[in-house]
C-alpha atoms as a PDB file:
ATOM      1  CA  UNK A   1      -1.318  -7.862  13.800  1.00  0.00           C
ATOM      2  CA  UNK A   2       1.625  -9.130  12.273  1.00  0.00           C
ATOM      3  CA  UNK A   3       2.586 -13.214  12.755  1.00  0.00           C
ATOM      4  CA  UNK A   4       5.320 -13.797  14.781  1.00  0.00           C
ATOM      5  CA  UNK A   5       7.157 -17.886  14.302  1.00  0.00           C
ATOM      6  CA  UNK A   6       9.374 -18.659  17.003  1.00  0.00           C
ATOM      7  CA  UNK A   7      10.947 -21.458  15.409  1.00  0.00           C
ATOM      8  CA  UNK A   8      12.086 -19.389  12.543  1.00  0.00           C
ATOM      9  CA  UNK A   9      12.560 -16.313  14.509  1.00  0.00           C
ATOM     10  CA  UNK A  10      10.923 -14.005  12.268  1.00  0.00           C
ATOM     11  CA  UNK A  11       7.734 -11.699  12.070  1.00  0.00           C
ATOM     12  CA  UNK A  12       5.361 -11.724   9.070  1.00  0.00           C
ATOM     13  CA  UNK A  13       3.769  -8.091   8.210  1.00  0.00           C
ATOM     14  CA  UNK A  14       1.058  -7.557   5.386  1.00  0.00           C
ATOM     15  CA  UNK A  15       1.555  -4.278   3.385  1.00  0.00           C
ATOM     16  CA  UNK A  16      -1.565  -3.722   0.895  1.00  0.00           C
ATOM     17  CA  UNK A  17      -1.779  -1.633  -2.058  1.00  0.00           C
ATOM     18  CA  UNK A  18      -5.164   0.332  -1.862  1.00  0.00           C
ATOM     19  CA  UNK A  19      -7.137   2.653  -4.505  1.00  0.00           C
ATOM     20  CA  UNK A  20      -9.437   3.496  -7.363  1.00  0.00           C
ATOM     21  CA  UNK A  21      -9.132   0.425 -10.382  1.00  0.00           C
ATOM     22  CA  UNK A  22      -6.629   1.519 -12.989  1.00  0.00           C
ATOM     23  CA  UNK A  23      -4.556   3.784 -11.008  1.00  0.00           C
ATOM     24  CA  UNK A  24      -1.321   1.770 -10.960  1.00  0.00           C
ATOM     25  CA  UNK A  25      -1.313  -0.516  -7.948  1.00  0.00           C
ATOM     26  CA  UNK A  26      -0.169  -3.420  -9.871  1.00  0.00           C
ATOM     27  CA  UNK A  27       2.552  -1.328 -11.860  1.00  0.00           C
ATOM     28  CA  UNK A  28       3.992  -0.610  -8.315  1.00  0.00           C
ATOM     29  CA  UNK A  29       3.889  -3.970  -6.769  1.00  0.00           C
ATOM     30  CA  UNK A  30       5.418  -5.060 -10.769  1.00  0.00           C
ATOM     31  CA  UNK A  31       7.866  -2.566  -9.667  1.00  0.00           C
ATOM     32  CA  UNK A  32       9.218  -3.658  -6.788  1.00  0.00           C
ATOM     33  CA  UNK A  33       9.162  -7.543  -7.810  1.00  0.00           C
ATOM     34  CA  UNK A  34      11.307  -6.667 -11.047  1.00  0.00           C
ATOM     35  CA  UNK A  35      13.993  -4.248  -8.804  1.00  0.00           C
ATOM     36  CA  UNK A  36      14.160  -6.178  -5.615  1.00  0.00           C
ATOM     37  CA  UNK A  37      13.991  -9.650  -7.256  1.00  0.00           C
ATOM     38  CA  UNK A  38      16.546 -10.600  -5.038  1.00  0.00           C
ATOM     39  CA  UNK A  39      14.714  -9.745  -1.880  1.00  0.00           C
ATOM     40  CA  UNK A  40      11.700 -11.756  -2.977  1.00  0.00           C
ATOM     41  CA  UNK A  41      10.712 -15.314  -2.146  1.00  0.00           C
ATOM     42  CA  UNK A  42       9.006 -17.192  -4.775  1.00  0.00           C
ATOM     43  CA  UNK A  43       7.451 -15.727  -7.314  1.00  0.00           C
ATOM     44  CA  UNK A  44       4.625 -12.786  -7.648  1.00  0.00           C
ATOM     45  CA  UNK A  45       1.055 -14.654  -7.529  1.00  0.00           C
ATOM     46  CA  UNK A  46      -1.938 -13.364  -9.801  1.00  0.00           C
ATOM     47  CA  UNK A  47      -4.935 -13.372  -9.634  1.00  0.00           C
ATOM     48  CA  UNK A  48      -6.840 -12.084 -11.953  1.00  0.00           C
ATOM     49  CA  UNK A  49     -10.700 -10.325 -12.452  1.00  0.00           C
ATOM     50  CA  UNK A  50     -12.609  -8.699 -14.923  1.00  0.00           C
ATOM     51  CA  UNK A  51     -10.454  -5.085 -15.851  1.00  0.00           C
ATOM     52  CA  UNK A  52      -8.399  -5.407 -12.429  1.00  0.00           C
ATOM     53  CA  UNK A  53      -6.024  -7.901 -10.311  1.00  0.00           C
ATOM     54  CA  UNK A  54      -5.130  -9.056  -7.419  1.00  0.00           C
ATOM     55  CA  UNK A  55      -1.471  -9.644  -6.729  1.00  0.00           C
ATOM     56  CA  UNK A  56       0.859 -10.643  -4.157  1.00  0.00           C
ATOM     57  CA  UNK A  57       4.372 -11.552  -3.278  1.00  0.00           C
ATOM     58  CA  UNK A  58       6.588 -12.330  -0.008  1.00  0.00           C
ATOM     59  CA  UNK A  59       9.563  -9.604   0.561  1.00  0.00           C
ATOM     60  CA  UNK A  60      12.496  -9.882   2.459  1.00  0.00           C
ATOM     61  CA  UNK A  61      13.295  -5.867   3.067  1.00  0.00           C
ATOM     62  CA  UNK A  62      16.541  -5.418   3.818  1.00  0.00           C
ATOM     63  CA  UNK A  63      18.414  -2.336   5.817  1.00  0.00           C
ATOM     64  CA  UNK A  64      15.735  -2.204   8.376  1.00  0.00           C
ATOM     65  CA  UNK A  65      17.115  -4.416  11.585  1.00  0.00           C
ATOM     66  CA  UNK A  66      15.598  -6.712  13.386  1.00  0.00           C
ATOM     67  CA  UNK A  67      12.670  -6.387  15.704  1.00  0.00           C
ATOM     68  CA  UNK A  68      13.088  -8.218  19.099  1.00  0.00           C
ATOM     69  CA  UNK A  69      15.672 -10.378  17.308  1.00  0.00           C
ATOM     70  CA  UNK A  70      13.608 -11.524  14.618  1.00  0.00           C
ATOM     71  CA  UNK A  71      14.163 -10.465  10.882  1.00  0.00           C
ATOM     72  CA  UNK A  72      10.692  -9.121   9.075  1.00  0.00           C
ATOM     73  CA  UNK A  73       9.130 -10.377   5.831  1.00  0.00           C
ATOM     74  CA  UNK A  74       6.337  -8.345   4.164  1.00  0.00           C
ATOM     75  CA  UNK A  75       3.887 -10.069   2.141  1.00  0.00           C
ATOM     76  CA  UNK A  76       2.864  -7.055  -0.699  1.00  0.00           C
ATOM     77  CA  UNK A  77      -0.675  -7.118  -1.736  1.00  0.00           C
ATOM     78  CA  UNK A  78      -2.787  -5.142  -4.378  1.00  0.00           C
ATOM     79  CA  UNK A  79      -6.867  -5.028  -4.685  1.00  0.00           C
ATOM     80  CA  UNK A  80      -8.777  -4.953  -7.362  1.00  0.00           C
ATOM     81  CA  UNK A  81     -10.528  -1.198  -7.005  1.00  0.00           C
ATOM     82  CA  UNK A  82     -13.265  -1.630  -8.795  1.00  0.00           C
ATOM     83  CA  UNK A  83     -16.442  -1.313  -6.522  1.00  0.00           C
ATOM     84  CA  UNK A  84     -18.006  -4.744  -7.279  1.00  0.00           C
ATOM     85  CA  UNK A  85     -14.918  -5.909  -6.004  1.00  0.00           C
ATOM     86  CA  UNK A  86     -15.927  -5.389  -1.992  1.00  0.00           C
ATOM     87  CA  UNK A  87     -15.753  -8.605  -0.691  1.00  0.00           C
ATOM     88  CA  UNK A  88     -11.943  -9.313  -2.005  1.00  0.00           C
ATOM     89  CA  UNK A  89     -11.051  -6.387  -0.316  1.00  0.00           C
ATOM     90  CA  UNK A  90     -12.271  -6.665   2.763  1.00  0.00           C
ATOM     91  CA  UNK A  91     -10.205 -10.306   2.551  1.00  0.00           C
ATOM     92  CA  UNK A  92      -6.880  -8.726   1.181  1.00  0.00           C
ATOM     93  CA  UNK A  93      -7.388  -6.243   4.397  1.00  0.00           C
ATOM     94  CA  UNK A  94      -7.865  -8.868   6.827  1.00  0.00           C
ATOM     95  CA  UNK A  95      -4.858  -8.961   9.545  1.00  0.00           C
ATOM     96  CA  UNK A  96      -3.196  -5.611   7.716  1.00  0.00           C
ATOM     97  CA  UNK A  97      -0.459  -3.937   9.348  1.00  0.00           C
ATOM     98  CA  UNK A  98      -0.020  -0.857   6.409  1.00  0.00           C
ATOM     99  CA  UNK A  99      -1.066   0.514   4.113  1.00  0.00           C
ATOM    100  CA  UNK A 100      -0.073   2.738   0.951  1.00  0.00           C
ATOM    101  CA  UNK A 101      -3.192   4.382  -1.212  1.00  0.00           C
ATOM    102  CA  UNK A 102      -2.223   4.965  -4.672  1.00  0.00           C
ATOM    103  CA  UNK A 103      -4.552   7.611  -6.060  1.00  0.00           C
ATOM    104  CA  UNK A 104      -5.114   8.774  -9.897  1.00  0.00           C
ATOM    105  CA  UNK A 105      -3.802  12.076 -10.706  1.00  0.00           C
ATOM    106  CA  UNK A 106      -6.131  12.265 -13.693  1.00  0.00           C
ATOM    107  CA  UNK A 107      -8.588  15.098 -13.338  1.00  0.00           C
ATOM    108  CA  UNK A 108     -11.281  12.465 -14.425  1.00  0.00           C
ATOM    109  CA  UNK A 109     -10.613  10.406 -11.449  1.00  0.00           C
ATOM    110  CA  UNK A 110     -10.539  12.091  -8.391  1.00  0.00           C
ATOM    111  CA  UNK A 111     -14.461  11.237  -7.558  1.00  0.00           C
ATOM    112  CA  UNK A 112     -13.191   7.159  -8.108  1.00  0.00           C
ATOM    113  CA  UNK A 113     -10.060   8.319  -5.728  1.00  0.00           C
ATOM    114  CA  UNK A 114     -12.434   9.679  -3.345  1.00  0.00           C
ATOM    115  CA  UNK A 115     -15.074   6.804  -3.322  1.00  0.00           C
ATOM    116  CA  UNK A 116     -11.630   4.608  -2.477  1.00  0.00           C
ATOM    117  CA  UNK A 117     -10.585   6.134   0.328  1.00  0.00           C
ATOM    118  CA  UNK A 118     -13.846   5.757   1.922  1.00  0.00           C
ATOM    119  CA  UNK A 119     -14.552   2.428   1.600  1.00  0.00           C
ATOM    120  CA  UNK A 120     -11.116   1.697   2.946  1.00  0.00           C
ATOM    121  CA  UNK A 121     -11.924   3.608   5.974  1.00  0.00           C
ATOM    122  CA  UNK A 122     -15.175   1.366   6.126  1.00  0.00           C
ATOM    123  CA  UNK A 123     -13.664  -1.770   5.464  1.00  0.00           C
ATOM    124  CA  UNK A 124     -11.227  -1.060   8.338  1.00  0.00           C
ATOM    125  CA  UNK A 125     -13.693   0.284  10.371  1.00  0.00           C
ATOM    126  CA  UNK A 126     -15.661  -3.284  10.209  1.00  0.00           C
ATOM    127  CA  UNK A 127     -12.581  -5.049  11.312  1.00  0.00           C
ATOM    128  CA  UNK A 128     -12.557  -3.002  14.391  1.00  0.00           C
ATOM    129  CA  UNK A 129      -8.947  -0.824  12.458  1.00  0.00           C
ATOM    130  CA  UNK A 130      -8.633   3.081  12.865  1.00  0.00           C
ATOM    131  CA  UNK A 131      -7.876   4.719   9.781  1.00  0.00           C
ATOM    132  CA  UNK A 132      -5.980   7.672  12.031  1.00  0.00           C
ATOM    133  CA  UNK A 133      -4.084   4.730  13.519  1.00  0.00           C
ATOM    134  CA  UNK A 134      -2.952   2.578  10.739  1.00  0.00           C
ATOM    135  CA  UNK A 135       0.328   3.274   9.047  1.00  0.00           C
ATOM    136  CA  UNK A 136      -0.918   5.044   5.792  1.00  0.00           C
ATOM    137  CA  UNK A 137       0.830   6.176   3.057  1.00  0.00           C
ATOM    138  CA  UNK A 138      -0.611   8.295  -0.054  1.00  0.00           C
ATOM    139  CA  UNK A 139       1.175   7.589  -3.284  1.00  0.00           C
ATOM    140  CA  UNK A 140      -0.362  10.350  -5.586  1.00  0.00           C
ATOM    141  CA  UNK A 141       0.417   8.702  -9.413  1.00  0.00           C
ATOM    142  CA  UNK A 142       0.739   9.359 -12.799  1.00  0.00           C
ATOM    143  CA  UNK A 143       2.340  12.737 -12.204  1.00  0.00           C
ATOM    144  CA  UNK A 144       4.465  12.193 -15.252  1.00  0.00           C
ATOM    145  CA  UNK A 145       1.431  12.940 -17.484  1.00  0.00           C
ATOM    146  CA  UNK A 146       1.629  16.726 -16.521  1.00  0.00           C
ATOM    147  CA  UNK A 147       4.067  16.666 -19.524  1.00  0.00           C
ATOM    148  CA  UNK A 148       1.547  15.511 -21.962  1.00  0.00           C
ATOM    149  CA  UNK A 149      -0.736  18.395 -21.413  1.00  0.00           C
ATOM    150  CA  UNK A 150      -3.349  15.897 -20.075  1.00  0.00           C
ATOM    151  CA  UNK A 151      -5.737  16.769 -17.677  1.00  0.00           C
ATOM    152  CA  UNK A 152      -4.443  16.580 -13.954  1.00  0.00           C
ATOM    153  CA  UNK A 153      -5.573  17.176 -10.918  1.00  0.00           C
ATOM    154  CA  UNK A 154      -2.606  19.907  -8.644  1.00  0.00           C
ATOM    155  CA  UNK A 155      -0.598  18.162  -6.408  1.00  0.00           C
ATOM    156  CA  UNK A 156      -1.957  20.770  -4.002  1.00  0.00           C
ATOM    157  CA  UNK A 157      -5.416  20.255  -4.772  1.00  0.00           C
ATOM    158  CA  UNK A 158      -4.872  16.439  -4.845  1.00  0.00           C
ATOM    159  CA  UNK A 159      -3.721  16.204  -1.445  1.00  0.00           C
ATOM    160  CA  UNK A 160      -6.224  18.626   0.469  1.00  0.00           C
ATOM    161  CA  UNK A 161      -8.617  16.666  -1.082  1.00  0.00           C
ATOM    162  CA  UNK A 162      -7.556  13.016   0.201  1.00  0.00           C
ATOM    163  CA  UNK A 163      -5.309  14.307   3.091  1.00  0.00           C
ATOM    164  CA  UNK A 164      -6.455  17.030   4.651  1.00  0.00           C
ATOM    165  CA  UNK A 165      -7.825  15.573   7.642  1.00  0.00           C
ATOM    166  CA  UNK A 166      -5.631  12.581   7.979  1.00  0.00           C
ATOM    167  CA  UNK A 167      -2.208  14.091   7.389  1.00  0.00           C
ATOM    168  CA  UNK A 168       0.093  11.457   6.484  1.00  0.00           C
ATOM    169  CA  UNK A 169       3.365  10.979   4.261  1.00  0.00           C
ATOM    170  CA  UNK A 170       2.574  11.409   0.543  1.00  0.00           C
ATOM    171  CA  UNK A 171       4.484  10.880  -2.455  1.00  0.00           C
ATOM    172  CA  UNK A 172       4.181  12.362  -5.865  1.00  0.00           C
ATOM    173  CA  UNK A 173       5.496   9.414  -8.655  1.00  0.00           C
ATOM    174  CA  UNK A 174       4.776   7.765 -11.648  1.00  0.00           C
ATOM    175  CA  UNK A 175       4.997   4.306 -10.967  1.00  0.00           C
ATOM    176  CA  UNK A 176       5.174   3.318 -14.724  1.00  0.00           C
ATOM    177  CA  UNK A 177       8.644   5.084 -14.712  1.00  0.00           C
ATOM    178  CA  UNK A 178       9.268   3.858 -11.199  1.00  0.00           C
ATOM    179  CA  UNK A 179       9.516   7.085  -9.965  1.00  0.00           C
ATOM    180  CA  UNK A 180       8.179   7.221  -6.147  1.00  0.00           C
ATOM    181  CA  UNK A 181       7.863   3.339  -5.611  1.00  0.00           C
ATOM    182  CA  UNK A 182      11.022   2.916  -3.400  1.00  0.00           C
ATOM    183  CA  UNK A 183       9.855   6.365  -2.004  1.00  0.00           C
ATOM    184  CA  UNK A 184       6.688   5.298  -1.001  1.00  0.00           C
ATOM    185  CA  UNK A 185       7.366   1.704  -0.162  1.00  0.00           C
ATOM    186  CA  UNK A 186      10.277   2.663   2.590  1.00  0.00           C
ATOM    187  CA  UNK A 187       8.069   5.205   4.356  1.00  0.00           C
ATOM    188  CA  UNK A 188       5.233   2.272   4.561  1.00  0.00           C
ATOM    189  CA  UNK A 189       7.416   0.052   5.563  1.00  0.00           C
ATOM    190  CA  UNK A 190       9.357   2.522   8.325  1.00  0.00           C
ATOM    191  CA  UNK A 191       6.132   3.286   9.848  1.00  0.00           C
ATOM    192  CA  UNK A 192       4.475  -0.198  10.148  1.00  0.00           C
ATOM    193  CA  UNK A 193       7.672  -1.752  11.615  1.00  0.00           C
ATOM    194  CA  UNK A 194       7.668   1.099  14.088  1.00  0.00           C
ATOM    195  CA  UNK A 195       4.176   0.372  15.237  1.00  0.00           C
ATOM    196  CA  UNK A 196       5.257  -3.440  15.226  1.00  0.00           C
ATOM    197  CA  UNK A 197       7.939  -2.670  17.599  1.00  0.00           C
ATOM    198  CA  UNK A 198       5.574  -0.618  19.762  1.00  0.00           C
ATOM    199  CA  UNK A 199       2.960  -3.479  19.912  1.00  0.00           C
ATOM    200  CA  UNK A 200       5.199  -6.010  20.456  1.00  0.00           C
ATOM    201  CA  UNK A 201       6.857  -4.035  23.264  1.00  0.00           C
ATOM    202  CA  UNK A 202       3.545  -4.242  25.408  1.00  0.00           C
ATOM    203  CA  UNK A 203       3.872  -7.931  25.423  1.00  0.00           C
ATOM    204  CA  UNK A 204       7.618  -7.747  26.865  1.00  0.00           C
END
């Protein structure tokens, strides 16, 4: 659950950037820290692993109210997808409050986009989290290679695959144009400051 300081008045939510290694995680976080600058505090942290990275960065959204009277920061984090990665995931999961799933449109990768999603439902599931419960977002990327003739995986197709039984918000994008970050990030953020305002409610 998300940290709540009195003496600041404000309440601290953790957003993480989940999927397959390669399939543009960091170019959405990279994203948002170049076109929000402004919003950010501090700079964007790095730290880096064989062929993937961990990143994060604190975000001041703005637009989105208060809850209770307190103004929300998000603290963004990515996780390096690659499977011998496991134990930095589960850490980057610890105390999450949402998350967005960016999956690999590349026909080639939809077995590494599948073997993502379900060790973040185990993961979650060993910190006692409901993957039906959790604001989730899919972000499904690289879209803009359809114009190259490269091999992609339908939208369609895509999404029945991943979705199907969970049946949250999805985006198409291409996060290396920025097309579908701001998308993708405002529906995250909508739905975890929702549930924040629910669960915070129950202690009023």
């Amino acid at each position: 659950m998300a940290n709540f300081n009195s003496k600041e008045r404000t309440i601290e939510c953790k957003i993480v950037y989940y999927g397959p290694g390669r399939g543009g995680k960091t170019t959405n976080l990279k994203c948002i820290f170049d076109r929000f600058r402004k919003n950010t505090i501090g700079e964007m942290v790095s730290i880096d692993t064989k062929g993937d990275r961990t990143l994060f960065f604190d975000f001041l959204p703005l637009g989105l109210g208060k809850i209770h009277g307190c103004d929300v920061k998000v603290k963004l984090f990515t996780v390096p997808g690659q499977p011998k990665y496991i134990s930095t995931r589960k850490m980057v999961l610890k105390n999450v409050d949402g998350i967005v799933f960016v999956a690999d449109s590349l026909k080639a990768r939809q077995k590494e986009n599948i073997w993502a999603l379900k060790d973040l439902e185990q993961n979650l599931n060993e910190q006692a989290i409901d993957i039906n419960k959790i604001p989730l977002i899919f972000q499904y990327n690289k879209r803009d290679l359809e114009a190259e003739n490269i091999p992609m995986i339908p939208l369609k197709a895509m999404n029945h695959d991943l979705n199907n039984k969970l049946k949250v918000p999805f985006f198409s994008a291409s996060a290396v144009k920025g097309k579908g970050v701001n998308d993708t990030l405002k529906s995250c953020l909508k739905l975890t400051l929702k549930k924040l305002h629910q669960e915070l409610s129950c202690f009023n």
